[in-house]
Protein backbone atom coordinates (compact mmCIF):
# COMPACT_ATOMS: atom_id res chain seq x y z
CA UNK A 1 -6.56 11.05 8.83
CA UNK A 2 -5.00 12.55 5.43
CA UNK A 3 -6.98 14.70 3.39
CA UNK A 4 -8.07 14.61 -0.39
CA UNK A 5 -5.55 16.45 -2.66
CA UNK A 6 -7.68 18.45 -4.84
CA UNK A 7 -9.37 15.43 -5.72
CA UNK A 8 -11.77 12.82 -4.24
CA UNK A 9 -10.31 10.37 -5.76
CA UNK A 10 -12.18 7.23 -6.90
CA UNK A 11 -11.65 3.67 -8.45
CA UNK A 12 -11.46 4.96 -12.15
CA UNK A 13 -8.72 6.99 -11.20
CA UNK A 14 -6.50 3.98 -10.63
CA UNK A 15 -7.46 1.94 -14.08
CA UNK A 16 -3.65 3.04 -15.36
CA UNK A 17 -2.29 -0.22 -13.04
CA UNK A 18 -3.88 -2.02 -14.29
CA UNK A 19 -2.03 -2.38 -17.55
CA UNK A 20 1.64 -2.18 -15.28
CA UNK A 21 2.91 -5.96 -16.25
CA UNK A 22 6.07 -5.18 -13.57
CA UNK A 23 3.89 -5.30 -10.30
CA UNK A 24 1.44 -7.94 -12.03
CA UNK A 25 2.13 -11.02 -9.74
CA UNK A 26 2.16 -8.65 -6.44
CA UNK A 27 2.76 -5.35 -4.89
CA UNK A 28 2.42 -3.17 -1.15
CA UNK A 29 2.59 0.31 -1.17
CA UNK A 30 3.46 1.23 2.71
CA UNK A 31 2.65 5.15 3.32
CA UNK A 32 4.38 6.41 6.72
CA UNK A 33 3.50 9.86 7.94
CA UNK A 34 5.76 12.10 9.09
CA UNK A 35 9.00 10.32 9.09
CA UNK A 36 12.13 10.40 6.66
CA UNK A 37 13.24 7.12 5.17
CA UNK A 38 16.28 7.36 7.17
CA UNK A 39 13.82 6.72 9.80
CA UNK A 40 11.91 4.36 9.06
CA UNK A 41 14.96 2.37 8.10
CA UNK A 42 16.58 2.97 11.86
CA UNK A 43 12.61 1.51 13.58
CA UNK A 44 13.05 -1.59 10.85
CA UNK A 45 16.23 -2.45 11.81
CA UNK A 46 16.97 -2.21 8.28
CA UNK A 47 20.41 -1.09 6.30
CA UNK A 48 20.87 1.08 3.08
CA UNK A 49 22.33 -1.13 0.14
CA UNK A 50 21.80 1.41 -3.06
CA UNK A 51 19.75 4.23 -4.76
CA UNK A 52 17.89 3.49 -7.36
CA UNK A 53 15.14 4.10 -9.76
CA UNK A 54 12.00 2.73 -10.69
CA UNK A 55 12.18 0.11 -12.99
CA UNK A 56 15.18 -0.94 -10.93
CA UNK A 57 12.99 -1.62 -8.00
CA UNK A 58 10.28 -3.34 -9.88
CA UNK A 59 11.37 -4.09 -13.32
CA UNK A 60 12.29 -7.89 -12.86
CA UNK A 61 9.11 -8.80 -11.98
CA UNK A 62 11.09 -10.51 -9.36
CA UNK A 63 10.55 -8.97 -6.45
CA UNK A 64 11.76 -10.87 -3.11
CA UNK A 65 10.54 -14.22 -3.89
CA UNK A 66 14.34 -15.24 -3.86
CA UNK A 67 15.26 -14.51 -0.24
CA UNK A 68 13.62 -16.36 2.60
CA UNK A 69 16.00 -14.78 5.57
CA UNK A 70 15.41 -10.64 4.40
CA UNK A 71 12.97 -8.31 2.86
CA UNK A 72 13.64 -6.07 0.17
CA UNK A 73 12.33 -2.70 -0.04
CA UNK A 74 12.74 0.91 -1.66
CA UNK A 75 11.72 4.20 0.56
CA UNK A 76 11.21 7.39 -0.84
CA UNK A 77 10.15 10.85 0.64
CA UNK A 78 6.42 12.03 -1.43
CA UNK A 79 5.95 15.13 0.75
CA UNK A 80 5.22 14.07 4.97
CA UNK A 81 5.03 10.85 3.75
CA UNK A 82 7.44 7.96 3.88
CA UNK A 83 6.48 5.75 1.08
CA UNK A 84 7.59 2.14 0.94
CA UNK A 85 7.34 -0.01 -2.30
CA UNK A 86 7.52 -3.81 -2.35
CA UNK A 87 7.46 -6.16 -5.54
CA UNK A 88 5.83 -8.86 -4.20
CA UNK A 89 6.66 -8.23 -1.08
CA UNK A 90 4.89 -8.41 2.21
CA UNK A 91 6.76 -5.86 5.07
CA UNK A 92 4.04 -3.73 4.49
CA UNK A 93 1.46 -7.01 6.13
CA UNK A 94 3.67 -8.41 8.74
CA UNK A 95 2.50 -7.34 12.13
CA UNK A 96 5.66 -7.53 13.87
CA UNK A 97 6.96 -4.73 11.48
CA UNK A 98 4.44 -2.38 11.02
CA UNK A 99 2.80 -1.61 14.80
CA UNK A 100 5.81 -0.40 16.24
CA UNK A 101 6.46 1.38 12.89
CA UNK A 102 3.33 3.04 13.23
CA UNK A 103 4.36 4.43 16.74
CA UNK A 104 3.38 8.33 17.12
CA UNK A 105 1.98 8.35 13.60
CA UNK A 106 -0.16 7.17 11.10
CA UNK A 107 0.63 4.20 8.22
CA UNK A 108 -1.42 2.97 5.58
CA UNK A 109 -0.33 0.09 3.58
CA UNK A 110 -2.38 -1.66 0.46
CA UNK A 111 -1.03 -5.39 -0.40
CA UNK A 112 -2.28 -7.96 -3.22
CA UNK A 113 -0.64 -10.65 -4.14
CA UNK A 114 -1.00 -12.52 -7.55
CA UNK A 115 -4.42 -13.86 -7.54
CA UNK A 116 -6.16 -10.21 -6.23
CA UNK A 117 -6.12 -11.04 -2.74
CA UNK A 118 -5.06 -8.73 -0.27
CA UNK A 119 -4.61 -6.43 3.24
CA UNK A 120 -5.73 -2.77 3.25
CA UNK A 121 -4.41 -1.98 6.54
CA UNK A 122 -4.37 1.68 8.74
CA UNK A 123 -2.77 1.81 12.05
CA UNK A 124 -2.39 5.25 14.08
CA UNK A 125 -0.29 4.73 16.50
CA UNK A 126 -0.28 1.07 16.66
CA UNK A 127 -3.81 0.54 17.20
CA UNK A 128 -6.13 -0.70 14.21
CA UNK A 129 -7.87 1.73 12.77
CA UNK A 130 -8.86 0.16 9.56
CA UNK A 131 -8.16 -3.71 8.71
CA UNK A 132 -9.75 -5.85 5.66
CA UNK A 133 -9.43 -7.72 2.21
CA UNK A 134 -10.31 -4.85 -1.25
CA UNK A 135 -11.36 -8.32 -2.41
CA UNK A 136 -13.68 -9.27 0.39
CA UNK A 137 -14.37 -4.97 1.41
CA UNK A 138 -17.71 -6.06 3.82
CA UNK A 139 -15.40 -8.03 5.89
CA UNK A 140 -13.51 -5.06 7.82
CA UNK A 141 -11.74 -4.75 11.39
CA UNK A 142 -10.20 -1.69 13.05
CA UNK A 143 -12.09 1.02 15.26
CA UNK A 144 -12.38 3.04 12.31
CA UNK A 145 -14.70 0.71 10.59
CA UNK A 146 -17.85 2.75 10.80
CA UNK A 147 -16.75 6.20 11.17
CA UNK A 148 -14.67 5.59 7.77
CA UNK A 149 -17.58 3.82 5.83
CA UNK A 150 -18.62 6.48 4.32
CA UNK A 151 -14.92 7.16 2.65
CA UNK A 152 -14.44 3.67 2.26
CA UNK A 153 -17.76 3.89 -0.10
CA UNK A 154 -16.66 6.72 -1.72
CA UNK A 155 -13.81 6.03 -3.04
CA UNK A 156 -15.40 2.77 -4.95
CA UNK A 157 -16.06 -0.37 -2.77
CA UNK A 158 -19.97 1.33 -2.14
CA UNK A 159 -20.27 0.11 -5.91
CA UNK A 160 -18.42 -2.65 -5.91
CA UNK A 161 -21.23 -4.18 -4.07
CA UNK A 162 -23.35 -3.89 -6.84
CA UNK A 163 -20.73 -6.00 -9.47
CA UNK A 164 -21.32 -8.97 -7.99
CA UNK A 165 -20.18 -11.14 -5.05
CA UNK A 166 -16.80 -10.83 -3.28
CA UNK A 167 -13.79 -12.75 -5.44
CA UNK A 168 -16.68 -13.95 -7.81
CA UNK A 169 -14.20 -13.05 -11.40
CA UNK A 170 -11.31 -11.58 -12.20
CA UNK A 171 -12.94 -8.12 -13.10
CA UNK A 172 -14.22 -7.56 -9.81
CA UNK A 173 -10.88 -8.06 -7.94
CA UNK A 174 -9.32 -5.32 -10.19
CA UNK A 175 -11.73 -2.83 -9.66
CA UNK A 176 -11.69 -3.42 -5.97
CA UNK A 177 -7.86 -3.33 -6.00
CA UNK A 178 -8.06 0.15 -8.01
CA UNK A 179 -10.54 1.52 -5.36
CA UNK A 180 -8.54 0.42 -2.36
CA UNK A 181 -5.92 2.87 -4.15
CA UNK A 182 -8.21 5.44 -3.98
CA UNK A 183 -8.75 4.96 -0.76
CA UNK A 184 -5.32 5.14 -0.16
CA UNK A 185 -5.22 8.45 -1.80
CA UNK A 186 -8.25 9.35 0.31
CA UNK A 187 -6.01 8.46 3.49
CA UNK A 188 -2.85 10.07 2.62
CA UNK A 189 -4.30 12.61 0.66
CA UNK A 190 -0.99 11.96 -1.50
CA UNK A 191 -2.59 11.19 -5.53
CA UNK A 192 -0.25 7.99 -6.79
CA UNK A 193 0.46 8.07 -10.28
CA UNK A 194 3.07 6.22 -12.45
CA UNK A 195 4.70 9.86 -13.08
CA UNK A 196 5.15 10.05 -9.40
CA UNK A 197 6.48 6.49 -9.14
CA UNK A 198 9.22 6.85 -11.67
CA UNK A 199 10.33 10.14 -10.44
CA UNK A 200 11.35 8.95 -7.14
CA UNK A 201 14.68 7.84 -6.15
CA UNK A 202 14.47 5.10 -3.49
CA UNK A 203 16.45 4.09 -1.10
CA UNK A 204 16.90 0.55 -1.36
CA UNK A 205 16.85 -1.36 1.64
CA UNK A 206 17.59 -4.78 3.12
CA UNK A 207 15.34 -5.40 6.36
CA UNK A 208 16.27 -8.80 8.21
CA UNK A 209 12.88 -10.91 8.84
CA UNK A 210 13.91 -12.22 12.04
């Protein structure tokens, strides 16, 4: 797996999102190691409509909500990593997508839609390594489920036990959504932070859902 980047990061680390209204009613973050957007738009079938910035990818609050026959997303390059961003978009979930996108490599992707629900998902070379809900973290699938416990702990949900029961308020789904980005981090070993978000020029990209 990825390895911490001069931090182990943890839930608190993440509180910033919190307060970001644009990805408010959904997000997925899709990290792909190793390959160039280019890439990862030739294994998606995908084509290459514009560059653009950040608050041109999620400023509407729109997201894809508006097409039913394509997804939408924006690709960067963050060092070996392939980083796809989705307003309220779900590429980073679908099945069909993602395995054979994770072929020879590792991907991590972190979904929630509007009301905090949500996929943390890891495949290495598409087999499951790690599969489960930051809302519902004791529910978990993927070979890596016990080896990885002990980062999965780590990086917040080992508290989050104590805050109450899974989905139970509004405060709990937060913090669980702010530690499955540290687990990200953890995973990637890349630190996200809205200075790294709206430095990026992505690649935005049309990706046909049939």
């Amino acid at each position: 797996m990825g390895s911490e980047a001069g931090r182990a990061a943890t839930a608190g680390d993440y509180r910033w999102f919190e307060a970001d209204e644009d990805l408010a009613r959904g997000f997925c973050f899709t990290w792909v190691k190793g390959l160039k957007p280019q890439e990862v738009i030739k294994r998606l079938g995908g084509e290459e409509l514009e560059r653009v910035d950040w608050l041109q990818l999620v400023g509407s609050g729109d997201g894809q909500q508006f097409s039913a026959a394509d997804y939408f997303v924006g690709i960067a390059l963050v060092g070996e990593w392939a980083l796809l961003v989705e307003d309220s978009g779900t590429l980073g979930t679908t099945d069909a997508l993602v395995v054979p996108l994770s072929a020879g490599t590792t991907l991590v992707s972190h979904y929630r839609n509007a009301a905090g629900h949500g996929r943390l998902l890891v495949l290495e070379n598409c087999a499951v390594r790690l599969d489960f809900d930051p809302s519902d973290p004791l529910v978990r699938g993927g070979s890596g489920t016990v080896s990885l416990a002990p980062v999965i702990d780590a990086a917040g949900f080992g508290y989050a036990e104590s805050i109450g029961p899974a989905g139970e308020s509004a405060h709990y789904r937060t913090y669980c959504m702010e530690a499955a980005f540290a687990l990200t981090e953890r995973l990637t070993g890349v630190p996200m932070t809205l200075e790294l978000l709206t430095s990026l020029t992505y690649r935005l990209t049309l990706v046909p859902r049939a």
